[in-house]
Protein backbone atom coordinates (compact mmCIF):
# COMPACT_ATOMS: atom_id res chain seq x y z
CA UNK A 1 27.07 -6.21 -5.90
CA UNK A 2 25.98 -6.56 -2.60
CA UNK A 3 26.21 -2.88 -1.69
CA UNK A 4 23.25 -2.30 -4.66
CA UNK A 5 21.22 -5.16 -3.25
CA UNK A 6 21.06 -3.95 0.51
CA UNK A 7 20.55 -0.50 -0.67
CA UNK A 8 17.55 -1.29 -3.09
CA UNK A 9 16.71 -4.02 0.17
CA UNK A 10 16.63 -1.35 2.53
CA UNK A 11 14.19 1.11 -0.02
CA UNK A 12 11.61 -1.34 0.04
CA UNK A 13 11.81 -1.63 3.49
CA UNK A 14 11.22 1.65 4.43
CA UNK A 15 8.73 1.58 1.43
CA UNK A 16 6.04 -1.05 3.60
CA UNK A 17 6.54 1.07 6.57
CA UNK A 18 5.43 4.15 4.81
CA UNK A 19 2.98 2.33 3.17
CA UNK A 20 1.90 0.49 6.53
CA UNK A 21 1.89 3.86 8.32
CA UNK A 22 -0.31 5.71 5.86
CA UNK A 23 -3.06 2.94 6.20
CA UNK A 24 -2.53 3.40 10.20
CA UNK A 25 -3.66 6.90 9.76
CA UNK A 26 -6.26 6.48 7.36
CA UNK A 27 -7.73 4.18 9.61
CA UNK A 28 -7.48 6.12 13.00
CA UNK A 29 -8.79 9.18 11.27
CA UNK A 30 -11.63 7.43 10.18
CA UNK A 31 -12.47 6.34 13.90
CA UNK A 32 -11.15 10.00 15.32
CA UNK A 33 -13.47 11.86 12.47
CA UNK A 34 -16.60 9.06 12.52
CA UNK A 35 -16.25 9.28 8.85
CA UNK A 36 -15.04 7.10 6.14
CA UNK A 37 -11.43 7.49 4.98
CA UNK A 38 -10.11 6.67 1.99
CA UNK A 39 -6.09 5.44 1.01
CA UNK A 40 -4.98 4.78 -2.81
CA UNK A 41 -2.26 4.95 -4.91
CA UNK A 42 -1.98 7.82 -7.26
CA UNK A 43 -0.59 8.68 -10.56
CA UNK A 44 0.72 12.31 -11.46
CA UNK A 45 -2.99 13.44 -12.29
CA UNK A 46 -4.03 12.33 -8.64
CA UNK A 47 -6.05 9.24 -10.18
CA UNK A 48 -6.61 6.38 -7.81
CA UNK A 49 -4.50 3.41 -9.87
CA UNK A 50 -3.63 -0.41 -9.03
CA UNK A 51 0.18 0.26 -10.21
CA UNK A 52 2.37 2.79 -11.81
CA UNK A 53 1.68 4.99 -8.75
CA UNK A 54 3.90 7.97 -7.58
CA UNK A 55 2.72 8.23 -3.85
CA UNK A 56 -0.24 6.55 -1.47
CA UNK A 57 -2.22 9.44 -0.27
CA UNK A 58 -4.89 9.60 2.67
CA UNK A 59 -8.20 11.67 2.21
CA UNK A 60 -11.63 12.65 3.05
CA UNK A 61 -13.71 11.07 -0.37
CA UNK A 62 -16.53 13.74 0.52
CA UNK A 63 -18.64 13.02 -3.10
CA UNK A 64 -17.52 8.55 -2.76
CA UNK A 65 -16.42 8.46 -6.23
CA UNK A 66 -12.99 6.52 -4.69
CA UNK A 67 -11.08 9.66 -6.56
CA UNK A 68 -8.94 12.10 -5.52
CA UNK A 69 -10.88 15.59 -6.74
CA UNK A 70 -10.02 19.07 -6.50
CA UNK A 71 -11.09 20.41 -2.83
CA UNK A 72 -11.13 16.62 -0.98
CA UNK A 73 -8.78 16.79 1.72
CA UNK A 74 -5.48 15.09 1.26
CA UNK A 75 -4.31 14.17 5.35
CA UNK A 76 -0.87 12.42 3.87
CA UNK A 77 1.24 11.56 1.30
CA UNK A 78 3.94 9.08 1.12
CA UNK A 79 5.85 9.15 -2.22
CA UNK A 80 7.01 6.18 -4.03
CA UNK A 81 10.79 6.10 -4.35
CA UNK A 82 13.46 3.40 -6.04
CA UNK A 83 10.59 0.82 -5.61
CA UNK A 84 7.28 -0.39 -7.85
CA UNK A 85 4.23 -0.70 -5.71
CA UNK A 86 1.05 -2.12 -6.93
CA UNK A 87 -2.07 -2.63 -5.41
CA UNK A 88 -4.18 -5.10 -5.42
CA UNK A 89 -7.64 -4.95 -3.32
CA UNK A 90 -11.16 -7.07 -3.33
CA UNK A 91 -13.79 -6.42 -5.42
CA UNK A 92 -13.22 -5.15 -9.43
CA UNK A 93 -10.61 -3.77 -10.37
CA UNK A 94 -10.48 -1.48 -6.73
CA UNK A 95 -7.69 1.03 -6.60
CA UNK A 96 -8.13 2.40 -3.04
CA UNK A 97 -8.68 1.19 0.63
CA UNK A 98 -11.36 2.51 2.97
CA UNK A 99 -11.23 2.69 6.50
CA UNK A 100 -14.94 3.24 8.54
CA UNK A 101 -15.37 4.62 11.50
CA UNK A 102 -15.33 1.74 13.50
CA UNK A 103 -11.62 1.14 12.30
CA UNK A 104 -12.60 -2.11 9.90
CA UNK A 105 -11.50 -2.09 6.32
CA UNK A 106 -14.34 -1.78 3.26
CA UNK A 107 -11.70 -3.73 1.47
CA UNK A 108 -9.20 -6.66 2.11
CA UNK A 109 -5.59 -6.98 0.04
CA UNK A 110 -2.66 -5.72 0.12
CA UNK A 111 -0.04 -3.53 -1.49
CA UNK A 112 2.74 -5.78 -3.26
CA UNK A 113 6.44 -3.42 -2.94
CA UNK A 114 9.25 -4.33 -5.58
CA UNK A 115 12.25 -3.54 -5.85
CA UNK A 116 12.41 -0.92 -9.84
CA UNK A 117 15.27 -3.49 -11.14
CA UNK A 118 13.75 -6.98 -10.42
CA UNK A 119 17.07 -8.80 -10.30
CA UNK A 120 18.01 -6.95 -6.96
CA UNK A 121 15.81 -9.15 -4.80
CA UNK A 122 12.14 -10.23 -4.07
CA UNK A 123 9.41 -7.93 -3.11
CA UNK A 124 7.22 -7.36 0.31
CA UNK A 125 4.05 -6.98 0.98
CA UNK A 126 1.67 -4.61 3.27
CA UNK A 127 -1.36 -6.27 4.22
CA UNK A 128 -4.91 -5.51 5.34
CA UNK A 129 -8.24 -7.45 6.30
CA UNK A 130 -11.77 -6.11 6.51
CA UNK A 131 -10.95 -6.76 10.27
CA UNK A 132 -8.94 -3.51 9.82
CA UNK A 133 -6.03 -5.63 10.58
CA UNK A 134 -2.87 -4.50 9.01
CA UNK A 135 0.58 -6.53 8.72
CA UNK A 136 3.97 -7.12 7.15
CA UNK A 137 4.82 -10.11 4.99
CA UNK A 138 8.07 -11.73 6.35
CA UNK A 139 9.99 -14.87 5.70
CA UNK A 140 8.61 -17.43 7.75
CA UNK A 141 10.28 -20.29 6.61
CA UNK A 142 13.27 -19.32 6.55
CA UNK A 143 13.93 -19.51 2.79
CA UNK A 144 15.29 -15.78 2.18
CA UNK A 145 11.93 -14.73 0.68
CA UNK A 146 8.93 -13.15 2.21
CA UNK A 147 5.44 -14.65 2.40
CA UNK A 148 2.31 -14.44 3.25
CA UNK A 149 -0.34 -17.46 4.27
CA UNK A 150 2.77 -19.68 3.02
CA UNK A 151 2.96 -18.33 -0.42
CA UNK A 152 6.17 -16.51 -1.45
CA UNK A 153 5.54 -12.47 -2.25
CA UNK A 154 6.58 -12.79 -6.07
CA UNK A 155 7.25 -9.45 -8.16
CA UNK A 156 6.46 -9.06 -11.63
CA UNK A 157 9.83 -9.58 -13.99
CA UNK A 158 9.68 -7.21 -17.23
């Protein structure tokens, strides 16, 4: 039905803006504070995880352990809604994004944005460089799917 598929189209659309918009702040606090700022996905017990996430939040990491603790200030949340998101940044198994001071990235990769029912359509992604760069995937060839460095954005089928 193509009433389902521009609905569960236009949720992961304002998904990567949300998601794109979160790492805009995390990044221009961390130049408007001169102090390392910190954006993840986390789970219901405010755990920094790659996937299975129910919102991105922004904070202040005061102790560095690249967890969300008790008394850390959260700046934002954007919830996850009607889409999967999983992250996937350099290094081991990293399940957060920092932002220094000078507005450059301690990580580079991006955060991958599905649709939850797979069949409805292909996924986007949000992306981000150690340059502190931060894009959108798009279709660039024209083919109906987005991509990034010429290969398609593929979500995970269950």
């Amino acid at each position: 039905d193509l009433t389902t598929a521009a609905v569960a189209d236009q949720k992961i659309i304002s998904q990567i803006y949300d998601i794109r918009n979160a790492l805009k702040l995390a990044q221009n606090l961390a130049i408007t504070r001169g102090e390392t700022v910190t954006a993840c996905l986390i789970d219901i017990n405010s755990h920094c995880v790659s996937e299975n996430g129910d919102a991105i939040a922004v904070f202040i990491d005061a102790n560095d352990n690249h967890q969300l603790d008790n008394g850390e200030i959260v700046v934002s949340e954007v919830f996850i809604t009607g889409t999967t998101v999983v992250l996937s940044a350099s290094g081991r198994n990293k399940s957060y994004v920092r932002f220094k001071p000078v507005g450059s990235a301690m990580e580079s990769g991006n955060f991958l944005v599905c649709n939850d029912n797979p069949v409805l359509g292909a996924g986007r992604k949000v992306v981000f460089y150690y340059s502190g760069r931060i894009y959108l995937s798009s279709d660039t060839n024209g083919d109906g799917f987005h991509d990034v460095s010429g290969n398609k954005v593929q979500c995970p089928v269950n």
